[in-house]
Protein backbone atom coordinates (compact mmCIF):
# COMPACT_ATOMS: atom_id res chain seq x y z
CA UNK A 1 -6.45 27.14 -13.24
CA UNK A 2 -6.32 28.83 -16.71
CA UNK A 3 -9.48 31.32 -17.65
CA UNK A 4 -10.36 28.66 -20.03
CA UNK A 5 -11.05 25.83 -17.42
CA UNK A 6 -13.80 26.99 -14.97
CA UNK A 7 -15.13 25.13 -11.76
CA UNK A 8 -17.83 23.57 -14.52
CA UNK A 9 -15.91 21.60 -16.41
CA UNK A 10 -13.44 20.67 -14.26
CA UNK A 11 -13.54 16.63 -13.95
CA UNK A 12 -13.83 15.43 -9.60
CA UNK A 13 -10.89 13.49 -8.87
CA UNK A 14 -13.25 10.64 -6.69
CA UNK A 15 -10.23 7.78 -6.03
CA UNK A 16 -6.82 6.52 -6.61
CA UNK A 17 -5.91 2.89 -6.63
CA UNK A 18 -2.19 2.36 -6.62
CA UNK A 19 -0.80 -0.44 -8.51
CA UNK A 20 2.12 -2.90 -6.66
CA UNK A 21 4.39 -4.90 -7.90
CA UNK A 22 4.75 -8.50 -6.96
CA UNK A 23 6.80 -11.76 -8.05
CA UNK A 24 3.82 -14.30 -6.68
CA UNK A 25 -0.07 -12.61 -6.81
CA UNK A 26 -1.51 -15.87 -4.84
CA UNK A 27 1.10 -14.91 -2.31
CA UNK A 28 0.61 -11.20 -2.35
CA UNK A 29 -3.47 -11.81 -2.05
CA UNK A 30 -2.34 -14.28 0.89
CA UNK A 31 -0.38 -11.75 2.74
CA UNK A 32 -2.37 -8.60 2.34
CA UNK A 33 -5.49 -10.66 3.53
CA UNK A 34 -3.72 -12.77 6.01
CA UNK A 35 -2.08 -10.17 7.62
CA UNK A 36 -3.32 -6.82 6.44
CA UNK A 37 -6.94 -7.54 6.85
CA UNK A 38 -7.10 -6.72 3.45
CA UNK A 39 -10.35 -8.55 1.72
CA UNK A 40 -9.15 -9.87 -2.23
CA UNK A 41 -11.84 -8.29 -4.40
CA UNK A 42 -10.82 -10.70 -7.62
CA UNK A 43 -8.25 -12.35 -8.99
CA UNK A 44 -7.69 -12.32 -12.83
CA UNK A 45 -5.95 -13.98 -15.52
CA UNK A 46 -5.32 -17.87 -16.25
CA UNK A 47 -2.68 -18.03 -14.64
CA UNK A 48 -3.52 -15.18 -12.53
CA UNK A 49 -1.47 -12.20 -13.16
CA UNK A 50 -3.73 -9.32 -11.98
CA UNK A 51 -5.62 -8.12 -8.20
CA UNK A 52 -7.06 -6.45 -6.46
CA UNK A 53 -7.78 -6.13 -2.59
CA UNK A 54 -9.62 -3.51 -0.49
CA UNK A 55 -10.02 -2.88 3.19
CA UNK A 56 -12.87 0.02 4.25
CA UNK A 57 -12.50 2.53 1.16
CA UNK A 58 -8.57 1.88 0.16
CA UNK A 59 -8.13 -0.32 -3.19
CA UNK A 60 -4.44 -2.01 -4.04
CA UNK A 61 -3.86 -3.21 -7.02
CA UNK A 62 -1.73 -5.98 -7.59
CA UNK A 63 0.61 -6.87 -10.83
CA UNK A 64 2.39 -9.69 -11.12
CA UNK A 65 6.19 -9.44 -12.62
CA UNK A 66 8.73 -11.50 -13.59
CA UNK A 67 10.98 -9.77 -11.33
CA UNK A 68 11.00 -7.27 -8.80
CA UNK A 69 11.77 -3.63 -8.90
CA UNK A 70 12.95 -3.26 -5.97
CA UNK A 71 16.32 -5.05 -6.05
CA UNK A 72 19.46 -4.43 -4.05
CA UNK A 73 20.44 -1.94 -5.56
CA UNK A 74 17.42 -0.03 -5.35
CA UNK A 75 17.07 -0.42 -2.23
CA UNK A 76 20.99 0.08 -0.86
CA UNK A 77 20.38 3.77 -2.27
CA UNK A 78 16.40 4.23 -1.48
CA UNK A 79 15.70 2.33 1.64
CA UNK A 80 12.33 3.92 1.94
CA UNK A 81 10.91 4.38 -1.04
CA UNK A 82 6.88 4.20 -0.64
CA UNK A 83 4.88 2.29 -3.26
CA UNK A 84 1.81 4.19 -1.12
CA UNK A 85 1.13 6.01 1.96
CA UNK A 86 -2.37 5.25 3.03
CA UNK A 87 -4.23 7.93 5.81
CA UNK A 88 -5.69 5.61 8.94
CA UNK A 89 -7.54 6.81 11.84
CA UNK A 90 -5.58 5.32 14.51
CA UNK A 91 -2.37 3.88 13.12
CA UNK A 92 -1.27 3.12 16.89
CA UNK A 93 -3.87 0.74 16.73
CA UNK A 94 -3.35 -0.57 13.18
CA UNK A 95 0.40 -1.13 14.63
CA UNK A 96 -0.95 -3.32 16.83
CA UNK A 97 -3.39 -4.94 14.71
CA UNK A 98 -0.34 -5.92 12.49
CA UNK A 99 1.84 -7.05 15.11
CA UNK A 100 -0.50 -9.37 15.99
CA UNK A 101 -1.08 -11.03 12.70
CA UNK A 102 2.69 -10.92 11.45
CA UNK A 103 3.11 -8.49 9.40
CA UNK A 104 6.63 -7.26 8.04
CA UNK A 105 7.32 -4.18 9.87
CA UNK A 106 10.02 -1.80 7.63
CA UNK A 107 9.70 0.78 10.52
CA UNK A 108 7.78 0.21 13.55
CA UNK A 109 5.43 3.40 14.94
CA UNK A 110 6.85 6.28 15.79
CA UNK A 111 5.47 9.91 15.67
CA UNK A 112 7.27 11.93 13.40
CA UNK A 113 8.51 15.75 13.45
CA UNK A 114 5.21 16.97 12.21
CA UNK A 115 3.16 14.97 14.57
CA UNK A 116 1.78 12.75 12.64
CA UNK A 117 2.10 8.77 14.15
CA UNK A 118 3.24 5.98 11.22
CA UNK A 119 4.10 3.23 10.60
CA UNK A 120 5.74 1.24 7.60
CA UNK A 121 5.18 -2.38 6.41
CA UNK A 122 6.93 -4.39 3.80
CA UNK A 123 5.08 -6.94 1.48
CA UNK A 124 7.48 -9.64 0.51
CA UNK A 125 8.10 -8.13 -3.14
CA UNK A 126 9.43 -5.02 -1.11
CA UNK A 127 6.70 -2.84 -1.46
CA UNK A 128 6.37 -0.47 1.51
CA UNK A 129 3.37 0.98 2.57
CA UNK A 130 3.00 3.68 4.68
CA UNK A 131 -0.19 3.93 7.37
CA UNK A 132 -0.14 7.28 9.02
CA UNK A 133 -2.28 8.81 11.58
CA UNK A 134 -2.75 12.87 12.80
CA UNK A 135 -3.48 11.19 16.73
């Protein structure tokens, strides 16, 4: 912090709302309700073009695309980029909360050197999303 900027006038950072790519947004809404338990806030655009959904205080938005970003090659040299790592209370359970509804697992849990429990899921576009846990 320089001398200039004091506790003040310093602006509260209060959320962050990542923004996902996606080929299809009806299909995107479909899949991170249907099997995210995700709830689609709105839809907008005719045709659409631009979402959002939201599950307990988490917002993704979603932006249609011609094409996807993560191609091949993208993905042949960063096989785990995240578009977003969201913090869960129990992602053991979320695991199995997924499991159960079909979701596209990109790596199933495991608890990694730090201790922290995660797990990652794909969307069809080839965003991954991380869900990670401290228990």
């Amino acid at each position: 912090m320089t001398e200039k900027t004091t506790a003040a006038t310093r602006s509260t950072f209060l959320a962050v709302e990542p923004q996902l790519y996606v080929t299809a947004i009806e299909a995107a809404c479909d899949y991170y309700s249907e099997q995210l338990g995700f709830t689609v806030a709105f839809v907008y655009g005719d045709p659409p073009y631009y979402a959002q959904v939201y599950r307990d205080g988490v917002q993704l938005n979603l932006r249609q695309v011609d094409r996807s970003p993560f191609g091949a090659d993208f993905r042949a040299s960063e096989e785990d980029a995240l578009s977003a790592t969201i913090i869960v209370e129990d992602a053991a359970a979320l695991a199995a909360e997924f499991e159960a509804a079909g979701a596209i697992f990109h790596q199933a849990l495991r608890t990694e050197e730090w201790g922290t429990k995660t797990i990652i899921v794909a969307d069809p576009d080839g965003n991954l999303i991380a869900f990670a846990s401290s228990a």
